[in-house]
C-alpha atoms as a PDB file:
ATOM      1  CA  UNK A   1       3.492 -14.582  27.299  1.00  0.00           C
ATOM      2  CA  UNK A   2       0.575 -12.137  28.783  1.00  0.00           C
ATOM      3  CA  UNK A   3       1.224 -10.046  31.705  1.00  0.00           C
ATOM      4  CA  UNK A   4       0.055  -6.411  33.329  1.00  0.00           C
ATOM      5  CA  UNK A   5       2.463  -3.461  33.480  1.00  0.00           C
ATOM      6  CA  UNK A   6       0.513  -0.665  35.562  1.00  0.00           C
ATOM      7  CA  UNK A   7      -3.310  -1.498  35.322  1.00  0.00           C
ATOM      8  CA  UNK A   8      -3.299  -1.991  31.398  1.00  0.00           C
ATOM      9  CA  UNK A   9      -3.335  -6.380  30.640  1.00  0.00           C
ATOM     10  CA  UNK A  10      -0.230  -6.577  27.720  1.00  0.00           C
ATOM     11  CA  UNK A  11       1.434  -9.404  25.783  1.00  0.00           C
ATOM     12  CA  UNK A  12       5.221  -9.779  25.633  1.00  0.00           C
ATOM     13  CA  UNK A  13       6.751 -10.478  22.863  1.00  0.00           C
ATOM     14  CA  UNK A  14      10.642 -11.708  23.528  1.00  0.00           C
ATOM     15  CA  UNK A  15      12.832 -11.470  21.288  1.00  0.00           C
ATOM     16  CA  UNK A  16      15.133 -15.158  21.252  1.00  0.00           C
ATOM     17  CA  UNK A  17      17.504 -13.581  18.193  1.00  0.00           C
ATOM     18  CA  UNK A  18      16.397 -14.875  15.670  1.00  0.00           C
ATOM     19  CA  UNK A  19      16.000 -12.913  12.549  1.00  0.00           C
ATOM     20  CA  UNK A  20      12.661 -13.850  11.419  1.00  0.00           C
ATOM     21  CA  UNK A  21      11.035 -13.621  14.938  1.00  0.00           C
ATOM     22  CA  UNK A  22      12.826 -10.195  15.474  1.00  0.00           C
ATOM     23  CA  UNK A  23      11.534  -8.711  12.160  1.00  0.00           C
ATOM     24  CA  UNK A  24       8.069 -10.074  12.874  1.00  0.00           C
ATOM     25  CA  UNK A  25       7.999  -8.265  16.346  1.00  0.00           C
ATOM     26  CA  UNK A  26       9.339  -5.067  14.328  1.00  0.00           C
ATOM     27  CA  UNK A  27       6.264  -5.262  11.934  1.00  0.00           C
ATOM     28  CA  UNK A  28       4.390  -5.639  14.811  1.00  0.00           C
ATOM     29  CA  UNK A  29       5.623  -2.361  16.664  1.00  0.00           C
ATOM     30  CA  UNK A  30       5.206  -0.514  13.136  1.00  0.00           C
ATOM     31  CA  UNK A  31       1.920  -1.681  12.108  1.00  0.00           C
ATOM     32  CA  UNK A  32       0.552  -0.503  15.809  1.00  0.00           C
ATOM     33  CA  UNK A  33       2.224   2.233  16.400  1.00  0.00           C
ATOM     34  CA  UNK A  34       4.291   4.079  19.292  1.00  0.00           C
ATOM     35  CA  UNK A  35       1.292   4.719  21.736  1.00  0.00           C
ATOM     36  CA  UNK A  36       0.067   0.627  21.676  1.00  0.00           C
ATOM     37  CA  UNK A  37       3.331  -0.891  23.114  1.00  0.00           C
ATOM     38  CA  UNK A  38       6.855  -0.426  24.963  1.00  0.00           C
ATOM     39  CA  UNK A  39      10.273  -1.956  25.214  1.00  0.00           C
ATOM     40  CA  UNK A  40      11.536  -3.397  28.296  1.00  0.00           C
ATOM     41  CA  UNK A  41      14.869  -5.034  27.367  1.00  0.00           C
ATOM     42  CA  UNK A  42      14.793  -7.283  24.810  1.00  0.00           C
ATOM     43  CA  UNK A  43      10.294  -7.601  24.783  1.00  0.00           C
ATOM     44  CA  UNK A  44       7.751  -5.610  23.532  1.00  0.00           C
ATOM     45  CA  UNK A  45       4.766  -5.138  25.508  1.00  0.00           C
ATOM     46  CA  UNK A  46       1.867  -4.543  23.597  1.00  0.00           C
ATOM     47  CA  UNK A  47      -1.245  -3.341  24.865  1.00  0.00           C
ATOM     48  CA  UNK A  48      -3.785  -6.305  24.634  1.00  0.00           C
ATOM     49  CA  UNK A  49      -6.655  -3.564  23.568  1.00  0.00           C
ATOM     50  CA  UNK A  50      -4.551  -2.779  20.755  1.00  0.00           C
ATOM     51  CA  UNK A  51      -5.160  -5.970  19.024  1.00  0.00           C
ATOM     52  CA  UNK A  52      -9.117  -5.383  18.851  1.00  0.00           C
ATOM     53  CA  UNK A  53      -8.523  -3.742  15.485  1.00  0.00           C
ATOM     54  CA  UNK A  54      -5.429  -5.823  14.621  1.00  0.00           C
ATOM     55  CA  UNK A  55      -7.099  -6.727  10.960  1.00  0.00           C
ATOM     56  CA  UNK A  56      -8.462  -2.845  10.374  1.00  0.00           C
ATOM     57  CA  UNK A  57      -4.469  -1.869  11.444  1.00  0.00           C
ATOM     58  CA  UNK A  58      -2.702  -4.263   9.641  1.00  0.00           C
ATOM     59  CA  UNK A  59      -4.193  -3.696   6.148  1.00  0.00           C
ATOM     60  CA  UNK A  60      -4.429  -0.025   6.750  1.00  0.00           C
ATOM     61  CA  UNK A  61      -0.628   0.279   7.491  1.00  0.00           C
ATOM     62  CA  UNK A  62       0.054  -1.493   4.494  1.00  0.00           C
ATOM     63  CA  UNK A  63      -2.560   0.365   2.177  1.00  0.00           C
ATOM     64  CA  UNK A  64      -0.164   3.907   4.033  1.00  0.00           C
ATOM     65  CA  UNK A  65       2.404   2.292   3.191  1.00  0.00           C
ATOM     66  CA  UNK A  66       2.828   0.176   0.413  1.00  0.00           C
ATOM     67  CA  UNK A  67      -0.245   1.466  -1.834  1.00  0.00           C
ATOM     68  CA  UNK A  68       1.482   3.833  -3.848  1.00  0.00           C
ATOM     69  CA  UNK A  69       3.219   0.849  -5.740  1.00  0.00           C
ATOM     70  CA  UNK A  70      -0.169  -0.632  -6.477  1.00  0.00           C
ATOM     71  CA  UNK A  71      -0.798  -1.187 -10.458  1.00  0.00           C
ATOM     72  CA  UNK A  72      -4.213   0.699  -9.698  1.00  0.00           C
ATOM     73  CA  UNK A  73      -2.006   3.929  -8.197  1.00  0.00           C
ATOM     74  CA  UNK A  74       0.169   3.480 -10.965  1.00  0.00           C
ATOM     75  CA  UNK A  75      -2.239   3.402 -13.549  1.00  0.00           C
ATOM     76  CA  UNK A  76      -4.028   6.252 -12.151  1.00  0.00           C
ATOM     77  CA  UNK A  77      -1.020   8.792 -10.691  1.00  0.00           C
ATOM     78  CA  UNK A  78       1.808   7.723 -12.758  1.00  0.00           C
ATOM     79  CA  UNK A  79       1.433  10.287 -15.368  1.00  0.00           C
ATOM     80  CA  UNK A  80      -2.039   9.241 -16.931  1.00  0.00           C
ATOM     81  CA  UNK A  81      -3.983  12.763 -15.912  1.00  0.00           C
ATOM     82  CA  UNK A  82      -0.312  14.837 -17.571  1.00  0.00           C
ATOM     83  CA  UNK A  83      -1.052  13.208 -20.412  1.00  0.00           C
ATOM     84  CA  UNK A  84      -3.909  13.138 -21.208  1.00  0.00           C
ATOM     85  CA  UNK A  85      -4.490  16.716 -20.107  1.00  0.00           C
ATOM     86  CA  UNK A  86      -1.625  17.272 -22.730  1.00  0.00           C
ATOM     87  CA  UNK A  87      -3.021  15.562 -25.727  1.00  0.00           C
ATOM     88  CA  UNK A  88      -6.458  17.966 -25.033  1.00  0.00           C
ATOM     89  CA  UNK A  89      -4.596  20.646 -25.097  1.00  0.00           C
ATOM     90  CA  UNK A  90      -3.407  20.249 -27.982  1.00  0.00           C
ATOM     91  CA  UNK A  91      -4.208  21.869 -31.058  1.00  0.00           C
ATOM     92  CA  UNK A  92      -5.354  19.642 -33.428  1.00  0.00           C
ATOM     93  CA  UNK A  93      -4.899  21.619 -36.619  1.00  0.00           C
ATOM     94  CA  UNK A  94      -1.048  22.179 -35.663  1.00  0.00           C
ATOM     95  CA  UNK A  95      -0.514  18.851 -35.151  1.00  0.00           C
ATOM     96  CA  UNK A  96       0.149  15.705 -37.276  1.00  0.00           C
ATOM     97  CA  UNK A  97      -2.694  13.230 -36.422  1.00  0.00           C
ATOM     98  CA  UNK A  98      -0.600  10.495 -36.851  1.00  0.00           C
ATOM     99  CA  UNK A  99       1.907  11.647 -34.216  1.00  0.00           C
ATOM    100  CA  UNK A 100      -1.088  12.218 -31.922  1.00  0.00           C
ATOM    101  CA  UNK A 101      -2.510   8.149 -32.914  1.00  0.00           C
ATOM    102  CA  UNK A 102       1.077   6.847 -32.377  1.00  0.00           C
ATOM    103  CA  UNK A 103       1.800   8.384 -28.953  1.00  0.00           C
ATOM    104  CA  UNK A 104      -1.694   7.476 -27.794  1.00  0.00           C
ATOM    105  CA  UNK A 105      -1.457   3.985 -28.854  1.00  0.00           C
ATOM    106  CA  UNK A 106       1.993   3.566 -27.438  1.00  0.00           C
ATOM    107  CA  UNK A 107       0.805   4.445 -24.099  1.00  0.00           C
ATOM    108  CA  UNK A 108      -2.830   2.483 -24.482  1.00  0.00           C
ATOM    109  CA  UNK A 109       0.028  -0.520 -25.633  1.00  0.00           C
ATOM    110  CA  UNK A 110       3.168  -0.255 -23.486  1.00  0.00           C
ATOM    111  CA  UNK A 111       1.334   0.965 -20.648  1.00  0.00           C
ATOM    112  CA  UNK A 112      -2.094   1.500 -19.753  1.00  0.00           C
ATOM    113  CA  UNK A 113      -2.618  -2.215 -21.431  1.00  0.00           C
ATOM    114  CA  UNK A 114       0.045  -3.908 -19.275  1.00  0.00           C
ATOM    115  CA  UNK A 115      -0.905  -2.772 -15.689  1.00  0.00           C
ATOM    116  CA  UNK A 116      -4.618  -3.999 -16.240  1.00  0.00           C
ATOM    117  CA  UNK A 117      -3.642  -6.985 -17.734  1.00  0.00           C
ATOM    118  CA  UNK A 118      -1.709  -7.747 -15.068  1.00  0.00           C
ATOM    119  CA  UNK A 119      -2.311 -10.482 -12.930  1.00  0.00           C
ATOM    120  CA  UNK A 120      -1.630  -8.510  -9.482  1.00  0.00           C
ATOM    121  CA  UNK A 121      -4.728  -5.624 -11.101  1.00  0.00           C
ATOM    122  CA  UNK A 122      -7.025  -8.711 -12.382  1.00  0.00           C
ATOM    123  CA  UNK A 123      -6.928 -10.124  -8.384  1.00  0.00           C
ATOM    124  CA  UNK A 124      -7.380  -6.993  -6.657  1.00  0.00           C
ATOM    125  CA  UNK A 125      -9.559  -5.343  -9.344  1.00  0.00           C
ATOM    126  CA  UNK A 126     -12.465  -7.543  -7.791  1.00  0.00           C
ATOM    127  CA  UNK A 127     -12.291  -5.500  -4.219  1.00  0.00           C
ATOM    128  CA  UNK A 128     -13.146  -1.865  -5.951  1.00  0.00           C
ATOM    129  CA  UNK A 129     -16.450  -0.552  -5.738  1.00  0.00           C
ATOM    130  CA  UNK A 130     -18.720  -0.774  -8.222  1.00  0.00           C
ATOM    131  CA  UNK A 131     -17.784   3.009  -9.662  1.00  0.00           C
ATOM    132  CA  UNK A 132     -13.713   1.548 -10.424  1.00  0.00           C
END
């Protein structure tokens, strides 16, 4: 339903109480943000200029979000730069080679190996730049 509140054009989104309509009008209200709509009862009214950039907001609310559980972040953050900045450090004369080979091939194995072969890294590997 479209209507004007003030001078600013705005949609209206009613609620009817339904569960899924109610959580998609809460994603909504997230992914925009507090300045782009208001409640009046049981409607949001969202600004109809806020939906120019709908795409650009959506995916960059979920990227906030949601892109810390990424395989890429995980491969990345999760621990990769400690240890590796850990095995450099080490002395090499000190230290069995073997246990060095073992814990490097665990990782490469259990870890680093089974994020990028993962499906959900494969798909979005694609969208990286070039440099990735």
């Amino acid at each position: 339903m479209q209507g004007s509140v003030g001078n600013e054009p705005k949609i209206r989104f009613e609620s009817q109480g339904g569960w899924l309509e109610n959580a998609g009008i809460v994603g909504l209200a997230r992914i925009l943000g507090k300045d782009c709509y208001s409640i009046e009862g049981n409607s949001l009214l969202v600004k109809m200029e806020a939906l120019n950039n709908f795409a650009q907001n959506y995916f960059k609310f979920f990227i906030n979000e949601y892109g810390r559980q990424t395989r890429l972040v995980r491969i990345t953050n999760e621990g990769a730069a400690e240890k590796l900045a850990k095995w450099q450090a080490l002395d090499v004369d000190a230290v069995d080679p073997k246990v060095i080979y073992n814990q490097l091939e665990n990782w490469y194995k259990n870890y680093l190996k089974y994020y990028v072969d993962s499906g959900s890294f494969k798909k979005i590997s694609s969208l990286g730049s070039p440099s990735f």
